[in-house]
N, C-alpha and C. Protein backbone atom coordinates (compact mmCIF):
# COMPACT_ATOMS: atom_id res chain seq x y z
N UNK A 1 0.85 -1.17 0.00
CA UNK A 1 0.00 0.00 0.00
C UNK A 1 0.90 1.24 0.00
N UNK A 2 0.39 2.00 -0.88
CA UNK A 2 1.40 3.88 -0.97
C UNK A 2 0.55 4.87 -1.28
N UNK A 3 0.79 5.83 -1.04
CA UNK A 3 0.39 7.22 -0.77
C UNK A 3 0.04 7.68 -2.40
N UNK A 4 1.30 7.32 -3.11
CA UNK A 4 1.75 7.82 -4.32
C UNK A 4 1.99 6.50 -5.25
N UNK A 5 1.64 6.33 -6.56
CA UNK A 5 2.36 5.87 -7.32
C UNK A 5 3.42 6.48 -8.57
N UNK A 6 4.36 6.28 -8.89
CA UNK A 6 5.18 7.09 -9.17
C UNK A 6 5.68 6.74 -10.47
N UNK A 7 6.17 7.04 -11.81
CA UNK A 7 7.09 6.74 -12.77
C UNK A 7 8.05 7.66 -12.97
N UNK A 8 8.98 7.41 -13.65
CA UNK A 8 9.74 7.96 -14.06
C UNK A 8 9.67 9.57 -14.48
N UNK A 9 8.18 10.07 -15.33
CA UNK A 9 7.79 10.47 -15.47
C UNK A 9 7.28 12.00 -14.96
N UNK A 10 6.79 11.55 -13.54
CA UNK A 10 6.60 11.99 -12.74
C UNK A 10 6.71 12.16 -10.89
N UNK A 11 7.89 11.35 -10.94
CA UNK A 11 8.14 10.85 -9.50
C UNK A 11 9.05 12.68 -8.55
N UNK A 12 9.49 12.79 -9.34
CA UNK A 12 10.05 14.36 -9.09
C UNK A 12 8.74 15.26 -8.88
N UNK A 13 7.67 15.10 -9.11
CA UNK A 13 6.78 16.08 -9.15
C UNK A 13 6.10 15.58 -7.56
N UNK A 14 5.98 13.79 -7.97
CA UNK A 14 5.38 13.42 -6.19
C UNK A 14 6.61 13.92 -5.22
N UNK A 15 7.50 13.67 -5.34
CA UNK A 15 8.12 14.13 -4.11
C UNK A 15 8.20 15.58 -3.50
N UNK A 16 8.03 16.56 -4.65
CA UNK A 16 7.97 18.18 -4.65
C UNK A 16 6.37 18.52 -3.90
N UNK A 17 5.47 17.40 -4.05
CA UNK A 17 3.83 17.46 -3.89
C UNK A 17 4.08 17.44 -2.18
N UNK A 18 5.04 15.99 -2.09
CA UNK A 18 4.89 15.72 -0.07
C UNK A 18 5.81 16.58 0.26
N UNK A 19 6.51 17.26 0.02
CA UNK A 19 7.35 18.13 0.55
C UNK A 19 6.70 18.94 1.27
N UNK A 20 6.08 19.84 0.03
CA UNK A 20 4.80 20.73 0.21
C UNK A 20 3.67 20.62 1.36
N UNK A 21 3.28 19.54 1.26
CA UNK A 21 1.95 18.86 1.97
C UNK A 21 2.56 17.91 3.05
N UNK A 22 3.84 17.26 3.18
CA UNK A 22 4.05 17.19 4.91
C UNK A 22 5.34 17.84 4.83
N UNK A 23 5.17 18.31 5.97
CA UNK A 23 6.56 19.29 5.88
C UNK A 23 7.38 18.80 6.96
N UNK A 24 8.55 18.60 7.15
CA UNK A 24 9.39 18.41 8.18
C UNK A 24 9.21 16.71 8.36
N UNK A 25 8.38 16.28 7.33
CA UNK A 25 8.45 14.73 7.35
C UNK A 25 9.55 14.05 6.54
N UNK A 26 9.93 12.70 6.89
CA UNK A 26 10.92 11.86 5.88
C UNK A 26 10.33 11.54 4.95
N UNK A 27 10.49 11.54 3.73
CA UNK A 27 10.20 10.81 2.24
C UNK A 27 10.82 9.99 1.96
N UNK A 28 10.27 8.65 1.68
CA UNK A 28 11.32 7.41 1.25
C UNK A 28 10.52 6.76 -0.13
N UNK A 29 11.89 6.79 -0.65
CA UNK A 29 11.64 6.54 -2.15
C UNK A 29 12.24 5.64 -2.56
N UNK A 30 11.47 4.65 -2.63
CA UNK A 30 11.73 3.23 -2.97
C UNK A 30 10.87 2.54 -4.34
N UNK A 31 11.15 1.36 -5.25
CA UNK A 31 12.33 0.32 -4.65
C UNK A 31 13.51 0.82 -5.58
N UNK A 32 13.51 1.64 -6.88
CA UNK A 32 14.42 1.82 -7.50
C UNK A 32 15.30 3.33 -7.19
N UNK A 33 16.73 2.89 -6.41
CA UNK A 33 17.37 3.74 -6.07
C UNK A 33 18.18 4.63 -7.28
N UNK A 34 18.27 4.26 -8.30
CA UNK A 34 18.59 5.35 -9.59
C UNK A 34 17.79 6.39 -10.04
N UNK A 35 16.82 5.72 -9.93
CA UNK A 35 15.47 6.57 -10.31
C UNK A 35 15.50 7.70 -9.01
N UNK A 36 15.70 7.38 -7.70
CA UNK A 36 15.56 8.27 -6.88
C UNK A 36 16.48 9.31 -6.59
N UNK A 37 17.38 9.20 -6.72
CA UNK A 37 18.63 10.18 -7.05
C UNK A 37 18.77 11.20 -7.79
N UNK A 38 18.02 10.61 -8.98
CA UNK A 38 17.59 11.29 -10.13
C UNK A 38 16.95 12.08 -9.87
N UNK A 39 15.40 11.84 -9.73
CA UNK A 39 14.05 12.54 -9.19
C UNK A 39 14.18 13.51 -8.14
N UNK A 40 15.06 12.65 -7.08
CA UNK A 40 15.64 13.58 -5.99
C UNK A 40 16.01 14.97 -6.01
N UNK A 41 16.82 14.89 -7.24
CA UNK A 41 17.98 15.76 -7.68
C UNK A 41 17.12 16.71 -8.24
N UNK A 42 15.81 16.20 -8.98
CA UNK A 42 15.14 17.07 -10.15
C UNK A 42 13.67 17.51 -8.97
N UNK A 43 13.70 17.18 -7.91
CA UNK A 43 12.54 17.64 -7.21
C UNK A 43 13.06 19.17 -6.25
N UNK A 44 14.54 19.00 -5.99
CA UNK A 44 15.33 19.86 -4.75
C UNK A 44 15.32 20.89 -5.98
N UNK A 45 15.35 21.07 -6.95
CA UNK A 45 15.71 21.88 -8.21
C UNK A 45 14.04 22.47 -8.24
N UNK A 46 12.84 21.46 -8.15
CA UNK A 46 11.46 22.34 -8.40
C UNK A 46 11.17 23.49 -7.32
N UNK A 47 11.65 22.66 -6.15
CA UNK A 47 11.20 23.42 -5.10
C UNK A 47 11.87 24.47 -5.15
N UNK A 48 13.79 24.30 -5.02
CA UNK A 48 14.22 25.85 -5.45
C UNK A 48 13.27 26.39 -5.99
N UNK A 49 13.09 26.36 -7.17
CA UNK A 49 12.69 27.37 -8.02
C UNK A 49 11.24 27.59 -7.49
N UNK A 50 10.73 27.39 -6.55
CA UNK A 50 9.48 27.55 -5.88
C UNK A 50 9.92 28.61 -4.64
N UNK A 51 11.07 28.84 -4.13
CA UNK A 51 11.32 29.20 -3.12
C UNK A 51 11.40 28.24 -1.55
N UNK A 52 10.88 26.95 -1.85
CA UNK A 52 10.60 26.35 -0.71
C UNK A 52 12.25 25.80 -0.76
N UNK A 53 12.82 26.05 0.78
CA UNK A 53 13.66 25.16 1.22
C UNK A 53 13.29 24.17 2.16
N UNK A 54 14.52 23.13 1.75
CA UNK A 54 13.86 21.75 2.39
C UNK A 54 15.58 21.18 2.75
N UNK A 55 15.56 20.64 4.39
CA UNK A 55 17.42 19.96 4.27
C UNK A 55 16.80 18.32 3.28
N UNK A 56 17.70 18.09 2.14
CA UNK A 56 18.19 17.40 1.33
C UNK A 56 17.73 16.01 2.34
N UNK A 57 18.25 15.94 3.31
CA UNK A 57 18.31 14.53 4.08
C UNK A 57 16.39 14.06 4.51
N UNK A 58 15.97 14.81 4.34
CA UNK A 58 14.27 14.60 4.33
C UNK A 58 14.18 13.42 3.41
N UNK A 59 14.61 13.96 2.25
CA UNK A 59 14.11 12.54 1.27
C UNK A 59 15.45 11.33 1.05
N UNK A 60 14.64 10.14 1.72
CA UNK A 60 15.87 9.33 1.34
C UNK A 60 15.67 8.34 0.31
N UNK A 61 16.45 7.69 0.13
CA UNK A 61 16.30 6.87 -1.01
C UNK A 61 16.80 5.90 -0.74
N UNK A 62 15.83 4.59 -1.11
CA UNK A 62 15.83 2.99 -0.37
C UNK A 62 16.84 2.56 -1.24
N UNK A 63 18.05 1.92 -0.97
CA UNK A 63 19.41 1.47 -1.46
C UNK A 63 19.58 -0.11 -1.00
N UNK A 64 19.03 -0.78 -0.45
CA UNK A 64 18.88 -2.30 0.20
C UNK A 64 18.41 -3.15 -0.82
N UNK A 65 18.73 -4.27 -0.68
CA UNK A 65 17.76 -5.37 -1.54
C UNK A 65 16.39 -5.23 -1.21
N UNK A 66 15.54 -5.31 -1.99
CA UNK A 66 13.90 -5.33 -1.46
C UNK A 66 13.63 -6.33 -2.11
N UNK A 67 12.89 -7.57 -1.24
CA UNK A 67 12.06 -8.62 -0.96
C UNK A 67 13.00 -9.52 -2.10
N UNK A 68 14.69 -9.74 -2.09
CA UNK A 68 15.53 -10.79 -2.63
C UNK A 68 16.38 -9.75 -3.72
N UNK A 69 15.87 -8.78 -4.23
CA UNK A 69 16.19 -7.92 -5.61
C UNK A 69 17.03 -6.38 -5.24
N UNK A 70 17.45 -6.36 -6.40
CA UNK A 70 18.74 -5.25 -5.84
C UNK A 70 17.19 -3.80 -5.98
N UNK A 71 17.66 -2.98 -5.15
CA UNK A 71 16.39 -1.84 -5.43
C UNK A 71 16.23 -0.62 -6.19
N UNK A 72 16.36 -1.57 -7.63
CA UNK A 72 16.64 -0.50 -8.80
C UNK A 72 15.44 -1.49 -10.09
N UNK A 73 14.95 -0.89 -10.57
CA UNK A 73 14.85 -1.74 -12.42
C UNK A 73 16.32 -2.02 -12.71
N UNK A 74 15.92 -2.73 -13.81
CA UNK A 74 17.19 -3.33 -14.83
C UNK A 74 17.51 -2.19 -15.98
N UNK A 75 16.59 -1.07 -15.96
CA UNK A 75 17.03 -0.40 -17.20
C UNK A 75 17.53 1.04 -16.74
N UNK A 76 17.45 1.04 -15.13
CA UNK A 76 18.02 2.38 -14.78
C UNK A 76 19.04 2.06 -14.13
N UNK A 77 19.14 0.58 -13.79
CA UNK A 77 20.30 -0.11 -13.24
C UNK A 77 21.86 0.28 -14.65
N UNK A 78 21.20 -0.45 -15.50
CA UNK A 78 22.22 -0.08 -16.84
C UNK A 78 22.64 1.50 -16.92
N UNK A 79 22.06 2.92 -16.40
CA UNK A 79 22.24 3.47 -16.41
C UNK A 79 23.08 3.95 -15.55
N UNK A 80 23.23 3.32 -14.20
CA UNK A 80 24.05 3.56 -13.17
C UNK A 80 24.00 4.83 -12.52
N UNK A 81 24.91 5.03 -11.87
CA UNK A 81 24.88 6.10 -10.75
C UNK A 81 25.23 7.49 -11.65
N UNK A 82 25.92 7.38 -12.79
CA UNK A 82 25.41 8.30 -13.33
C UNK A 82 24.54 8.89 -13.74
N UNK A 83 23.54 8.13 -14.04
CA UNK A 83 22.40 8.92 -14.38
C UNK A 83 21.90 10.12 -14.01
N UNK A 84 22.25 10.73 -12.87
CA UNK A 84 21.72 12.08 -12.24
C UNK A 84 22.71 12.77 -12.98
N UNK A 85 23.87 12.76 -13.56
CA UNK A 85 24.27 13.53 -14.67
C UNK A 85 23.56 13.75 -15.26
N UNK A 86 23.65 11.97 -16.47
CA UNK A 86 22.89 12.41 -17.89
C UNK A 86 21.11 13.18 -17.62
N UNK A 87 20.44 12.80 -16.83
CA UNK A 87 19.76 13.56 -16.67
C UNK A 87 19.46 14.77 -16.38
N UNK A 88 20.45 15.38 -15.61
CA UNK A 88 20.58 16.80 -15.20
C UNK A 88 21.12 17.66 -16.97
N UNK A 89 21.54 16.80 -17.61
CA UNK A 89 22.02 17.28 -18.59
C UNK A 89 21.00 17.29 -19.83
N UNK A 90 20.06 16.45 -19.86
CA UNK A 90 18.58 16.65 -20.51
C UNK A 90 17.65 17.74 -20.09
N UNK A 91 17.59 17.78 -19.02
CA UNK A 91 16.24 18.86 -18.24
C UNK A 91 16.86 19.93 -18.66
């Protein structure tokens, strides 16, 4: 059960939404930790530009195996920890 369902798509926009709407709460963003880094990266960037500050460590991002599986997809896995580059470099 979750609050939010999230893609790629739009997972930067849910996390900029609970920021907003709980404040001073933890955000955990799970199961794919590439994706969250990413999103992470591209949500701390909406809110700037909103004026809202938020400390960074609010939202974490689930990095553990979840339920046997590493906690990423296979296609953002291939992308690796870079990805918050190449993405920062698209937006």
């Amino acid at each position: 059960m979750s609050d939010f369902i999230s893609t790629s798509r739009n997972t930067d926009k849910i996390i900029a939404y609970a920021v907003k709407n709980f404040p001073d709460r933890k955000i955990l963003v799970l199961p794919d930790k590439f994706l969250g880094f990413v999103m992470k990266a591209r949500a701390l960037e909406i809110l700037e530009q909103e004026g809202i500050k938020i400390d960074p460590d609010l939202i974490e991002i689930y990095q553990q195996p979840f339920g046997g599986f590493n906690a990423c997809c296979y296609v953002h896995e291939q992308l690796g920890p870079d990805a918050i580059d190449i993405a920062l470099t698209i937006v």
